[in-house]
C-alpha atoms as a PDB file:
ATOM      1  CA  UNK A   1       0.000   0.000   0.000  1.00  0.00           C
ATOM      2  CA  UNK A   2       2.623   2.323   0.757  1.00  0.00           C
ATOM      3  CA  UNK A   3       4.525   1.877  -2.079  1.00  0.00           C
ATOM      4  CA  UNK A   4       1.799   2.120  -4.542  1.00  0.00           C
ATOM      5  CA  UNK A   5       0.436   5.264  -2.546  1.00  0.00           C
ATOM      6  CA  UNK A   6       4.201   6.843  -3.480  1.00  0.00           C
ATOM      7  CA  UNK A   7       4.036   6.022  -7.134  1.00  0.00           C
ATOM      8  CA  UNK A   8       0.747   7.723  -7.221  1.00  0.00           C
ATOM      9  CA  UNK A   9       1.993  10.467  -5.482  1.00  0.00           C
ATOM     10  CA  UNK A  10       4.952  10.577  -7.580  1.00  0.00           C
ATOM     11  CA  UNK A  11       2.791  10.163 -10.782  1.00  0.00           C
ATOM     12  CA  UNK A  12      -0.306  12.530  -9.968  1.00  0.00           C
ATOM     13  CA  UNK A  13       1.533  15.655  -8.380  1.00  0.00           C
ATOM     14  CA  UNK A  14       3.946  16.775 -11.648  1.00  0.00           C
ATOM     15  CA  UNK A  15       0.882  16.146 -14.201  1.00  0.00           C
ATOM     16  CA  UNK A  16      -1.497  18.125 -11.753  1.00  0.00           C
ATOM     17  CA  UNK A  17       0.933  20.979 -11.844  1.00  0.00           C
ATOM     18  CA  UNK A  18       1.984  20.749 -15.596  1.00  0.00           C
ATOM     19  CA  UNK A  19      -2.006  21.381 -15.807  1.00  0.00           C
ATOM     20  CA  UNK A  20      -2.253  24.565 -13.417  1.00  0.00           C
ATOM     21  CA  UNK A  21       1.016  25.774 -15.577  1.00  0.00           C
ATOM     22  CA  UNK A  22      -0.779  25.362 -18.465  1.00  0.00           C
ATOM     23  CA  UNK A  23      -3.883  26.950 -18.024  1.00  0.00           C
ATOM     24  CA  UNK A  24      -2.164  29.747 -16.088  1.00  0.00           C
ATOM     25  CA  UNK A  25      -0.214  30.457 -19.294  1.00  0.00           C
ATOM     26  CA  UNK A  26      -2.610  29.706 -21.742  1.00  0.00           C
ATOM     27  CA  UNK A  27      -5.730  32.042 -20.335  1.00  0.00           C
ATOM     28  CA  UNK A  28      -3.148  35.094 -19.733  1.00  0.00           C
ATOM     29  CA  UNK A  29      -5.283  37.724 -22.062  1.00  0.00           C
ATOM     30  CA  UNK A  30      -1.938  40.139 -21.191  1.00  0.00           C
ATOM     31  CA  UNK A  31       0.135  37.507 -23.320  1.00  0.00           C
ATOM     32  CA  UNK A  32      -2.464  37.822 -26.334  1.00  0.00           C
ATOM     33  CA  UNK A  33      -2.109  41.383 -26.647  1.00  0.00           C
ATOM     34  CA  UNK A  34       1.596  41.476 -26.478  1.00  0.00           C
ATOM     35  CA  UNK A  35       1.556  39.473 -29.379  1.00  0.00           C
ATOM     36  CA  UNK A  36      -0.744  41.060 -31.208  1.00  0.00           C
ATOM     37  CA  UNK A  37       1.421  44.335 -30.861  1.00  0.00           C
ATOM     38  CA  UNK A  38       4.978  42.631 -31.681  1.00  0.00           C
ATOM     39  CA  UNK A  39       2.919  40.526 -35.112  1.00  0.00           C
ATOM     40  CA  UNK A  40       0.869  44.139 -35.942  1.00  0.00           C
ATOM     41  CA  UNK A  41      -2.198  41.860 -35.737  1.00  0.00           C
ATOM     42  CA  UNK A  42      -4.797  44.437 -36.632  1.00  0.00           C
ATOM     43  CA  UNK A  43      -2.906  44.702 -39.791  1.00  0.00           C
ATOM     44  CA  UNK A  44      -3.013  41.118 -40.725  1.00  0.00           C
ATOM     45  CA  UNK A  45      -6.448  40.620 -39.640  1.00  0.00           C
ATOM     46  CA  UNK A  46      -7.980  44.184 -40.324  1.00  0.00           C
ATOM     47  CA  UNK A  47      -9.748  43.562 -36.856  1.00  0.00           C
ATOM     48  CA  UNK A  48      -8.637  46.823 -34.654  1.00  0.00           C
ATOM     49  CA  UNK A  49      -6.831  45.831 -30.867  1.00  0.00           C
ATOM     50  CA  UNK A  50     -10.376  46.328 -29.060  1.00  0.00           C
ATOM     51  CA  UNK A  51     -12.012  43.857 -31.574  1.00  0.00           C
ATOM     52  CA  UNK A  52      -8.961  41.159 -31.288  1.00  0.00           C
ATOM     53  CA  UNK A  53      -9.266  41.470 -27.558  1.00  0.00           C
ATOM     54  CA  UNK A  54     -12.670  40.777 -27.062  1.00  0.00           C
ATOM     55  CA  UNK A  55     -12.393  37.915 -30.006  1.00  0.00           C
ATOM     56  CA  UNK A  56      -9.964  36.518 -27.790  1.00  0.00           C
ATOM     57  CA  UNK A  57     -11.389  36.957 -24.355  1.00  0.00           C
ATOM     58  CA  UNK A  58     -14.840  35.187 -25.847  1.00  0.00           C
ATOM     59  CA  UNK A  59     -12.215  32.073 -27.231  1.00  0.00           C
ATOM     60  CA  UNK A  60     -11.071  31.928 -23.620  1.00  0.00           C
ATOM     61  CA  UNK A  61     -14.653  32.057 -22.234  1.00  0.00           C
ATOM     62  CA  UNK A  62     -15.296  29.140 -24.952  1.00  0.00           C
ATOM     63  CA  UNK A  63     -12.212  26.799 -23.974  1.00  0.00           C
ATOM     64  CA  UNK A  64     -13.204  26.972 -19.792  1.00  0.00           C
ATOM     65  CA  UNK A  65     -16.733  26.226 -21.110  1.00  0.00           C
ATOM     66  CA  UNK A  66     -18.380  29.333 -19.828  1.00  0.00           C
ATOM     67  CA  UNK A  67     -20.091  29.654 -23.823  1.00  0.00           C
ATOM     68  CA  UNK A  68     -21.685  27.026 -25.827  1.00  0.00           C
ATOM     69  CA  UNK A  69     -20.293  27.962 -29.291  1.00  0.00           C
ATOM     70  CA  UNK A  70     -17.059  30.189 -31.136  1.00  0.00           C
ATOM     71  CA  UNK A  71     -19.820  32.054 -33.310  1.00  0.00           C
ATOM     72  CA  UNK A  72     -18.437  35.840 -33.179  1.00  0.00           C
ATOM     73  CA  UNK A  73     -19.328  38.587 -34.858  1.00  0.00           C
ATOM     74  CA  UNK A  74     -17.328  41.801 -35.791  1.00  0.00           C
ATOM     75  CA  UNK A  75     -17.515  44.449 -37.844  1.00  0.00           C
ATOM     76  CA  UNK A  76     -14.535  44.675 -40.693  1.00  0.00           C
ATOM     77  CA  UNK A  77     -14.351  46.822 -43.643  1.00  0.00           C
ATOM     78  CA  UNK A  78     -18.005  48.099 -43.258  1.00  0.00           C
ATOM     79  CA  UNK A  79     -19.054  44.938 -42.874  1.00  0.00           C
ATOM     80  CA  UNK A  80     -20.278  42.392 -39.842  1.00  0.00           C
ATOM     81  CA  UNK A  81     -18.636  39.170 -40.429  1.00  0.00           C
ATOM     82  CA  UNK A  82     -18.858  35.824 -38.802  1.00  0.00           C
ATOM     83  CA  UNK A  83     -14.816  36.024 -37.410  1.00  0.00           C
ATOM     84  CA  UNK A  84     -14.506  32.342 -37.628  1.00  0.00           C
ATOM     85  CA  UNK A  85     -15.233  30.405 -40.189  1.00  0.00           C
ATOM     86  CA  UNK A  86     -16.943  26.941 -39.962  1.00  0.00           C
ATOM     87  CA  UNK A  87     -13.456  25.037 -40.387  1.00  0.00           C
ATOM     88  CA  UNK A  88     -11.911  26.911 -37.493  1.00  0.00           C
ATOM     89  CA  UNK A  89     -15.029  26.884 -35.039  1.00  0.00           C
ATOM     90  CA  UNK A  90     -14.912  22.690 -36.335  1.00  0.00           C
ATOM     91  CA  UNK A  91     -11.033  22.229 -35.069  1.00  0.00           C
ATOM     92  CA  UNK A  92     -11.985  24.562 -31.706  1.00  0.00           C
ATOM     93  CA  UNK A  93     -14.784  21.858 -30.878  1.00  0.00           C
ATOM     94  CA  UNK A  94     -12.201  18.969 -30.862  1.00  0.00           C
ATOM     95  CA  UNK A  95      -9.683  21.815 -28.890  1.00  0.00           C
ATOM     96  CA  UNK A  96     -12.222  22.378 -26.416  1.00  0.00           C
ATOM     97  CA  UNK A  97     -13.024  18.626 -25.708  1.00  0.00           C
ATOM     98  CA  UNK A  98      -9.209  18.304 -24.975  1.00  0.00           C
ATOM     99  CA  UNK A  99      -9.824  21.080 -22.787  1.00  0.00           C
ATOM    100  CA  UNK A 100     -12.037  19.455 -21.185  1.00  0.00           C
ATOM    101  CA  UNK A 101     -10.525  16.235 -20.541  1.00  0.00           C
ATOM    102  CA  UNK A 102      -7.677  18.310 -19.162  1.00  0.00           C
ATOM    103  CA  UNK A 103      -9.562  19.937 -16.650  1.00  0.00           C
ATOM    104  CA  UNK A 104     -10.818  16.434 -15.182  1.00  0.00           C
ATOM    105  CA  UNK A 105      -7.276  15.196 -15.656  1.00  0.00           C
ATOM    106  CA  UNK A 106      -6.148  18.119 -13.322  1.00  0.00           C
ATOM    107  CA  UNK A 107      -9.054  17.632 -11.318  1.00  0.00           C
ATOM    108  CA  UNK A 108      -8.586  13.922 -10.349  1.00  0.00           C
ATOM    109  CA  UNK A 109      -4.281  14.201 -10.002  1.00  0.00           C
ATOM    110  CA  UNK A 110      -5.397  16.696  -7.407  1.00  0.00           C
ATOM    111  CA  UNK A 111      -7.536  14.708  -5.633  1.00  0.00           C
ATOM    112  CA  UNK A 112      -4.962  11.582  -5.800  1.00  0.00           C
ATOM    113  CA  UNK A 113      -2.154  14.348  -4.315  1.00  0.00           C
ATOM    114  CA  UNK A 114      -4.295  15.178  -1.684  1.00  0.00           C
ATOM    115  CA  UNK A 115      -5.156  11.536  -0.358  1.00  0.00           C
ATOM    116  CA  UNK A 116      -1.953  10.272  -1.036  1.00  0.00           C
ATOM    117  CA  UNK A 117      -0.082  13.114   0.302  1.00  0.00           C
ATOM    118  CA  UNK A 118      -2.490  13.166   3.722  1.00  0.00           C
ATOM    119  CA  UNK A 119      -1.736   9.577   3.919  1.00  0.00           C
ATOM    120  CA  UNK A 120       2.260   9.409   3.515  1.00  0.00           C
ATOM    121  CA  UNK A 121       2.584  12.067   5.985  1.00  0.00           C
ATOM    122  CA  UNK A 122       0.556  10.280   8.717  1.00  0.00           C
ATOM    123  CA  UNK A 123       2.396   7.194   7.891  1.00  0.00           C
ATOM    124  CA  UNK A 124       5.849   7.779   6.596  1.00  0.00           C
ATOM    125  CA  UNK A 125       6.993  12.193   6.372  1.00  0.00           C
ATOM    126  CA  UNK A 126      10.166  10.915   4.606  1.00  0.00           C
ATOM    127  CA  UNK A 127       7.927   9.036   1.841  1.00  0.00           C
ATOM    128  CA  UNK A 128       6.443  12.269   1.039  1.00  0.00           C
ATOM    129  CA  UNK A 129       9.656  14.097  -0.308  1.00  0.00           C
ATOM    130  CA  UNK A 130      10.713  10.739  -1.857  1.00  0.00           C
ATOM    131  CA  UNK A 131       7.985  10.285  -4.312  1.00  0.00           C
ATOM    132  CA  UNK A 132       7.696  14.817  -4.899  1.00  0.00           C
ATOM    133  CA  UNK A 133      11.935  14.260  -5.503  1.00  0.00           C
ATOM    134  CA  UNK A 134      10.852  11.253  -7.758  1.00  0.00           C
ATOM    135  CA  UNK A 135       8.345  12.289  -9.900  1.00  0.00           C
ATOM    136  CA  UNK A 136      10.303  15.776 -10.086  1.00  0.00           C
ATOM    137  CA  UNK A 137      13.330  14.379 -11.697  1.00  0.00           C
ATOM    138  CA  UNK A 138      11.318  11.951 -14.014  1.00  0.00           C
ATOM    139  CA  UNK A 139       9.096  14.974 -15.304  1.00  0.00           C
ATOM    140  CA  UNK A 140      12.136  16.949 -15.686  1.00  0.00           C
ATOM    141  CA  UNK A 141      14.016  14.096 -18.093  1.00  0.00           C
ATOM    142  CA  UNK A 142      10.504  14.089 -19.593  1.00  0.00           C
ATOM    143  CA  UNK A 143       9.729  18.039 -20.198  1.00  0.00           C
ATOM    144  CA  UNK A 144      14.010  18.280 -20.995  1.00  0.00           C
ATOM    145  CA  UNK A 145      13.692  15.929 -23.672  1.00  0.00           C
ATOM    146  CA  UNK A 146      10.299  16.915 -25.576  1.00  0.00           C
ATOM    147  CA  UNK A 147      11.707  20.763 -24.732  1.00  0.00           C
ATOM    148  CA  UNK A 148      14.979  19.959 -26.989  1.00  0.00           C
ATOM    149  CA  UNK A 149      13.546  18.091 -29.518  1.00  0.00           C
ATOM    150  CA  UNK A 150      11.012  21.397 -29.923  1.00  0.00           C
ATOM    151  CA  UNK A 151      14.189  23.348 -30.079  1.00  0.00           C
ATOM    152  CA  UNK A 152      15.504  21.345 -32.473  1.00  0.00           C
ATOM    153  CA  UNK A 153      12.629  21.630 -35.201  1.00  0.00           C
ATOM    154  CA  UNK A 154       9.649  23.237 -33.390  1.00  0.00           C
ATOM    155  CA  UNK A 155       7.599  23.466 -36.583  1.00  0.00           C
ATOM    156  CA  UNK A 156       7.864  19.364 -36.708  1.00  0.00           C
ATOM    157  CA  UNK A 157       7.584  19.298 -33.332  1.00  0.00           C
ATOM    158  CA  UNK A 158       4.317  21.262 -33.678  1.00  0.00           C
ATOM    159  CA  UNK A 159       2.916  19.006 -36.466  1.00  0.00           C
ATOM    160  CA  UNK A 160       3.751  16.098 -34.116  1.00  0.00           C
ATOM    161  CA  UNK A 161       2.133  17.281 -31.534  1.00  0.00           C
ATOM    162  CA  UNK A 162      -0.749  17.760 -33.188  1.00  0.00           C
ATOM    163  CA  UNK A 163      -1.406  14.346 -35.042  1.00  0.00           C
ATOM    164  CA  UNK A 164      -0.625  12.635 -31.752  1.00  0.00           C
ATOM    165  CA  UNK A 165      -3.799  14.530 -30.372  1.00  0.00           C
ATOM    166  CA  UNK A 166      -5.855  15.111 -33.266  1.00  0.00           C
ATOM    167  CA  UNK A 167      -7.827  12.459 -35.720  1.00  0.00           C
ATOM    168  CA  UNK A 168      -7.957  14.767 -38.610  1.00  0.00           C
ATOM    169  CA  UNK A 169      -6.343  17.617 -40.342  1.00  0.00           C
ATOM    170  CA  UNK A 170      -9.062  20.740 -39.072  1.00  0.00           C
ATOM    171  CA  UNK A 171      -6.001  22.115 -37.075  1.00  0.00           C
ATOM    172  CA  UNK A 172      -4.239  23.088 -40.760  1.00  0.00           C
ATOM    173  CA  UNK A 173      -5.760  26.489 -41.301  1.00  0.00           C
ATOM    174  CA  UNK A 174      -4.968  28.774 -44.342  1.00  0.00           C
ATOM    175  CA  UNK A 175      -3.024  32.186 -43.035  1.00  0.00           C
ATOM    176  CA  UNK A 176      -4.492  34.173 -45.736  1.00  0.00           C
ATOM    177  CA  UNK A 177      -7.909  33.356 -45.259  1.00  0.00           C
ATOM    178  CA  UNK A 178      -8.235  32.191 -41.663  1.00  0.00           C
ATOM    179  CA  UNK A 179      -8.191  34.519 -38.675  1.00  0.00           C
ATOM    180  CA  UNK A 180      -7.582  31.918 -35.961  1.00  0.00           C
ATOM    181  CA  UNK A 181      -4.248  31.480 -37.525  1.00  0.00           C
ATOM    182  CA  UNK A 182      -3.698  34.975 -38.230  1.00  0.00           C
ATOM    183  CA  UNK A 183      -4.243  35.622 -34.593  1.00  0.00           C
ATOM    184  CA  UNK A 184      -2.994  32.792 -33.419  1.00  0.00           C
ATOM    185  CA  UNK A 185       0.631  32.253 -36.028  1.00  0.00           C
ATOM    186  CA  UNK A 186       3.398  30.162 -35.199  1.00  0.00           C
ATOM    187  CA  UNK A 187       5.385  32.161 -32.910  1.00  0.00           C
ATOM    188  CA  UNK A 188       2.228  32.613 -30.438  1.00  0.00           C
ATOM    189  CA  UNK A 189       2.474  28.945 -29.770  1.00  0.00           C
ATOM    190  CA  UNK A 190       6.386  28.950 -29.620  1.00  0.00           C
ATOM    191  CA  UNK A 191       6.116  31.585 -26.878  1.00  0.00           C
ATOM    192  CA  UNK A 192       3.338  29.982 -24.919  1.00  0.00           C
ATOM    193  CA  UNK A 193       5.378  26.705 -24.922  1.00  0.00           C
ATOM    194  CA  UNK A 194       8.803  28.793 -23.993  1.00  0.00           C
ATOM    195  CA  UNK A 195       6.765  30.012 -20.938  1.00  0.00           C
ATOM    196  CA  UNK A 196       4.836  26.551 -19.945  1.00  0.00           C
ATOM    197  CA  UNK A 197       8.448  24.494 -20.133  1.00  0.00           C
ATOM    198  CA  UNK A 198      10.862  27.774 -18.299  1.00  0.00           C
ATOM    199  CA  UNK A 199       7.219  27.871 -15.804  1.00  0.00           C
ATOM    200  CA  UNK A 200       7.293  24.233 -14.701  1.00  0.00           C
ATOM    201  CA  UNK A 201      11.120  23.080 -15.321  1.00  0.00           C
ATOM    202  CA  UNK A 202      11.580  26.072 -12.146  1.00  0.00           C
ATOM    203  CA  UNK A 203       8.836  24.016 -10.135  1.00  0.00           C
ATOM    204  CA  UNK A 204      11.192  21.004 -10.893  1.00  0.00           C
ATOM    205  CA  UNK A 205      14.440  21.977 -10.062  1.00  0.00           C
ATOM    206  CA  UNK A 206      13.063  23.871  -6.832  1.00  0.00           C
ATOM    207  CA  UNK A 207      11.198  20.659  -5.648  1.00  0.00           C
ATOM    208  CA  UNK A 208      14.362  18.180  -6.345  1.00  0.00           C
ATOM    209  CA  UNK A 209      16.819  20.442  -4.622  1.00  0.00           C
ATOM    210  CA  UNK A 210      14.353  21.231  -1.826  1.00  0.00           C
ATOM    211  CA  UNK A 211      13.283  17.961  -0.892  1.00  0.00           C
ATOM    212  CA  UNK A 212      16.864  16.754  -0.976  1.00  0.00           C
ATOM    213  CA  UNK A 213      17.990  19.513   1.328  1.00  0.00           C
ATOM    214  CA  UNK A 214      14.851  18.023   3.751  1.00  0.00           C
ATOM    215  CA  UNK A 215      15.714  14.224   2.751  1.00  0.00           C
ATOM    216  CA  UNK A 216      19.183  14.933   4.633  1.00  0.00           C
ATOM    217  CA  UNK A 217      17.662  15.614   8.083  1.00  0.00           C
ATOM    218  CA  UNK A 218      16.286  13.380   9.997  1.00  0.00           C
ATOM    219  CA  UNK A 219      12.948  13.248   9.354  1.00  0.00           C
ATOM    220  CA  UNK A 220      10.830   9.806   9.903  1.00  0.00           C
END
């Protein structure tokens, strides 16, 4: 029992945190406009800052489930527009059921750190920083070695990624025509990673080195 309560521990803690990283990252609105202003966005998109930020903050709204559907409208050249065609608001419904498995992914890992966690320390305080120290360094092997390979060749490590998770090819949008993508280019996703792996690999490091300085002491 104890054993099996450390590899859980080990297991559940690093994913529930890679999963708080993420989202914290992913729904910072403050990153979206940053990039909008170093890509010129409105330019690309002919959508004006206000427009792109409220496009974005309903996207957000859509992937933590608070609306039903991506159907936006904004006005553009004289015009109101649906901002989304039906391809993109397609490849957002299999985005947001990721999302959603996420959130209960997050949801149970936290539940498994808490028992497990509650019931090591009762039991055994020393089994506690084992299994954080454990699954610390094998998450950081693991985040070290999918981070180089996306330094390596991030665009194949972004088509990768992306066939591993999706069952068919809505995620390819067309730059000239699509304004997901022209919101949304390449170098968004490059800096949201950047931030996810530099976000978590400090939550690594800090747990190995302070659960080793603990591990030293006598603590039963």
């Amino acid at each position: 029992m104890k054993n099996l309560t450390k590899i859980s521990l080990a297991i559940a803690l690093p994913i529930f945190i890679l999963l708080m990283v993420f989202q914290l990252v992913v729904f910072d609105l403050g990153y979206f406009e940053k990039k909008f202003v170093e890509n010129d966005t409105p330019s690309v998109t002919g959508l004006d800052m206000e427009q792109l930020m409220r496009v974005s903050d309903q996207t957000l709204d859509y992937l933590k489930d608070k609306r039903d559907d991506l159907i936006i409208y904004e006005a553009l050249n004289g015009e109101t527009i649906q901002v989304f065609k039906d391809r993109e608001i397609e490849h957002m419904v299999d985005v947001k059921d990721l999302f959603m498995i996420g959130y209960t992914i997050r949801n149970i890992t936290g539940i498994i750190t808490l028992i497990s966690g509650a019931y090591l320390w009762i039991k055994h305080k020393r089994s506690v920083l084992q299994s954080i120290r454990a699954g610390a360094l094998l998450f950081f092997v693991a985040i070290f070695s999918i981070g180089f390979f996306a330094f390596l060749d991030f665009n194949k490590a972004f088509t990768v990624f992306h066939e591993l998770l999706f069952t068919n090819d809505l995620w390819l949008l067309n730059p000239e025509t699509d304004i997901m993508i022209q919101m949304l280019p390449l170098d968004f996703f490059m800096g949201i990673g950047l931030k996810i792996a530099v976000i978590y690999l400090i939550y690594l490091v800090l747990s190995v080195a302070i659960t080793s300085i603990f591990l030293r002491k006598k603590i039963s």
